[in-house]
Protein backbone atom coordinates (compact mmCIF):
# COMPACT_ATOMS: atom_id res chain seq x y z
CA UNK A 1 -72.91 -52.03 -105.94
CA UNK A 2 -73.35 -50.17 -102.79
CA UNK A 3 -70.38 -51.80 -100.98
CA UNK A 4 -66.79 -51.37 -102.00
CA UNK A 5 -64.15 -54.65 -102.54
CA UNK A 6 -61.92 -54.45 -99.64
CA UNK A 7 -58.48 -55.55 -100.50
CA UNK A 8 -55.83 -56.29 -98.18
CA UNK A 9 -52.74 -53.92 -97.24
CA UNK A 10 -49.66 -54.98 -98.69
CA UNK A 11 -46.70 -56.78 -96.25
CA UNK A 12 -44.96 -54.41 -93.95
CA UNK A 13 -41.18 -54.68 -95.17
CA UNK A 14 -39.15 -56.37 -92.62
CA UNK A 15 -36.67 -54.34 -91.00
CA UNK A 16 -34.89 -57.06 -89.25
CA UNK A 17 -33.63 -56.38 -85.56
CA UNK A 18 -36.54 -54.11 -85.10
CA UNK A 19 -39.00 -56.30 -85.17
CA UNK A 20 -37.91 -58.45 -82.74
CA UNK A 21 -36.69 -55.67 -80.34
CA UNK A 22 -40.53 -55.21 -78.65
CA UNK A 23 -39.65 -59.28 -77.34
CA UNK A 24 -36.27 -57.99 -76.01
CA UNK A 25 -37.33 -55.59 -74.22
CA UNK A 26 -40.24 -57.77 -72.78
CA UNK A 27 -37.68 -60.42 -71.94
CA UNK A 28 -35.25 -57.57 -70.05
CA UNK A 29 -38.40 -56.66 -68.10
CA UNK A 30 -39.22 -59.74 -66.63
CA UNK A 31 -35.68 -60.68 -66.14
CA UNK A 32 -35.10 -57.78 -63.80
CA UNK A 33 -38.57 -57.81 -62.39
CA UNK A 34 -39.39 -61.35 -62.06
CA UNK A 35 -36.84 -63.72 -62.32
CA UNK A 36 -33.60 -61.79 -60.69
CA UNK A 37 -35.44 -60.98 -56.93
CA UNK A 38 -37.10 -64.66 -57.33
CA UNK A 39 -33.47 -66.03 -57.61
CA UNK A 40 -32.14 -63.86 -55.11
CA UNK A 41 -34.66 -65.23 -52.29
CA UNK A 42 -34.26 -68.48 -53.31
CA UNK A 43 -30.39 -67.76 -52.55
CA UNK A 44 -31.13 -65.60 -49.16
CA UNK A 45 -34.20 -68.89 -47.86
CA UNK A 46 -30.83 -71.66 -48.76
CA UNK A 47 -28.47 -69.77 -46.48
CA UNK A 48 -30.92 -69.37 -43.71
CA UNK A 49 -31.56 -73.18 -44.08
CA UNK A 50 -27.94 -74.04 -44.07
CA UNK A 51 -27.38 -71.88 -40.89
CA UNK A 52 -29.87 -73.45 -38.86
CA UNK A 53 -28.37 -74.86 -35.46
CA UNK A 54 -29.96 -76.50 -32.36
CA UNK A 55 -32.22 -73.83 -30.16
CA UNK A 56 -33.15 -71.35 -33.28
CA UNK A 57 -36.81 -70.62 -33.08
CA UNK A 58 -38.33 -71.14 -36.41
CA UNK A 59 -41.99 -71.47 -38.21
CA UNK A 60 -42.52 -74.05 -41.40
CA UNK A 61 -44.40 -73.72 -43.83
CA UNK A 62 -47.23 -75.48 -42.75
CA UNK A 63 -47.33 -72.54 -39.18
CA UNK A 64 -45.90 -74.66 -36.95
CA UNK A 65 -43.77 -72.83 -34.50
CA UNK A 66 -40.86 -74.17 -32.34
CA UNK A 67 -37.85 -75.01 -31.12
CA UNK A 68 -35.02 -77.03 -33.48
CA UNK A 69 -33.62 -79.77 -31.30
CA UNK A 70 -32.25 -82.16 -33.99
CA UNK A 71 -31.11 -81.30 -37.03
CA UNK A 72 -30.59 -83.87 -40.11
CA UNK A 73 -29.29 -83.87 -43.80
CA UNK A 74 -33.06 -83.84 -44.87
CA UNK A 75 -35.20 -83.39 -41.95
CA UNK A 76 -35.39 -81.33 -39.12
CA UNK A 77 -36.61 -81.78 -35.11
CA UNK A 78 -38.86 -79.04 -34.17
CA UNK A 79 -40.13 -78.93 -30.20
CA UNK A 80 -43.89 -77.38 -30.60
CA UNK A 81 -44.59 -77.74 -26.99
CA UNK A 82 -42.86 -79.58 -23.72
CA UNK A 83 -42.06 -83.25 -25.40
CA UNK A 84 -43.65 -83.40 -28.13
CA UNK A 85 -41.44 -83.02 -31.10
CA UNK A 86 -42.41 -83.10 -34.57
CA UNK A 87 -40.04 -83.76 -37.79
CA UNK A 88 -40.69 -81.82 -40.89
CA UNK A 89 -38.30 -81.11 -44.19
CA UNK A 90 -35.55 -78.46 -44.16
CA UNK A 91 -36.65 -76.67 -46.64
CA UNK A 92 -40.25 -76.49 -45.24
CA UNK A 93 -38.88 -74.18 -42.43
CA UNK A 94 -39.72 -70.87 -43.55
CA UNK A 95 -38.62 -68.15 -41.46
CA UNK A 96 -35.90 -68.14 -38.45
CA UNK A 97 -37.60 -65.98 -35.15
CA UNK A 98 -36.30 -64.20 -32.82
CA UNK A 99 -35.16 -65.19 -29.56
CA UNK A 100 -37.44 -65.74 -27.62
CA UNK A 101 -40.83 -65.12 -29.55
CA UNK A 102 -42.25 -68.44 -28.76
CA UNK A 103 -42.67 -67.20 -25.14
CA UNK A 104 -44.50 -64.80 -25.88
CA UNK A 105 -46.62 -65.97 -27.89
C-alpha cells in the first residue's frame, strides 16, 4: 500500500482547573467589557428619568423634541410645538437638553 493507516492521537490528560481557565478568562472579559458599562448606563438613563421635572427639554426615542409639561407614573407630556402636546413612555425619553436648545433649533 501506498497510503499509511492513520490512527488517532491518544486523549490529552485532563489537568483539571486548566482546562476550564480559557472560559474564565472569556467570561472576565466580557464582564468588564460588556456587561459592567451596559449596567452602568442603564443605572445613569434611570436617574435621569427619575429627575425629570416640568420645563426640562428632552428628545425620546422616537426624535421628538420638546418641552415636559406633565409628568405621570408611566407616561410623560411633551410640548413639540405651541399646543400641541404629545404623551409618550418615560423610559422612551432619551436624553435631557439643555436649556434652551429647542429655540434654537
Amino acid at each position: 500500500m501506498w497510503i499509511s493507516n492513520a490512527y488517532a492521537a491518544g486523549a490529552a490528560p485532563d489537568t483539571g482547573i486548566a482546562s476550564f481557565l480559557p472560559m474564565i478568562v472569556i467570561f472576565v472579559l466580557f464582564y468588564f467589557m460588556l456587561i459592567r458599562p451596559q449596567m452602568k448606563q442603564a443605572k445613569q438613563h434611570k436617574a435621569m428619568i427619575d429627575a425629570l421635572k416640568v420645563g426640562d427639554e428632552v428628545a425620546t426615542a422616537a426624535g421628538i423634541v420638546g418641552k415636559v409639561t406633565k409628568i405621570g407614573d408611566n407616561y410623560v407630556s411633551i410640548e413639540i410645538a405651541a399646543n400641541t402636546v404629545v404623551n409618550v413612555q418615560r423610559h422612551t425619553v432619551q436624553t435631557l437638553l439643555p436649556p434652551g436648545t429647542i429655540k434654537s433649533i
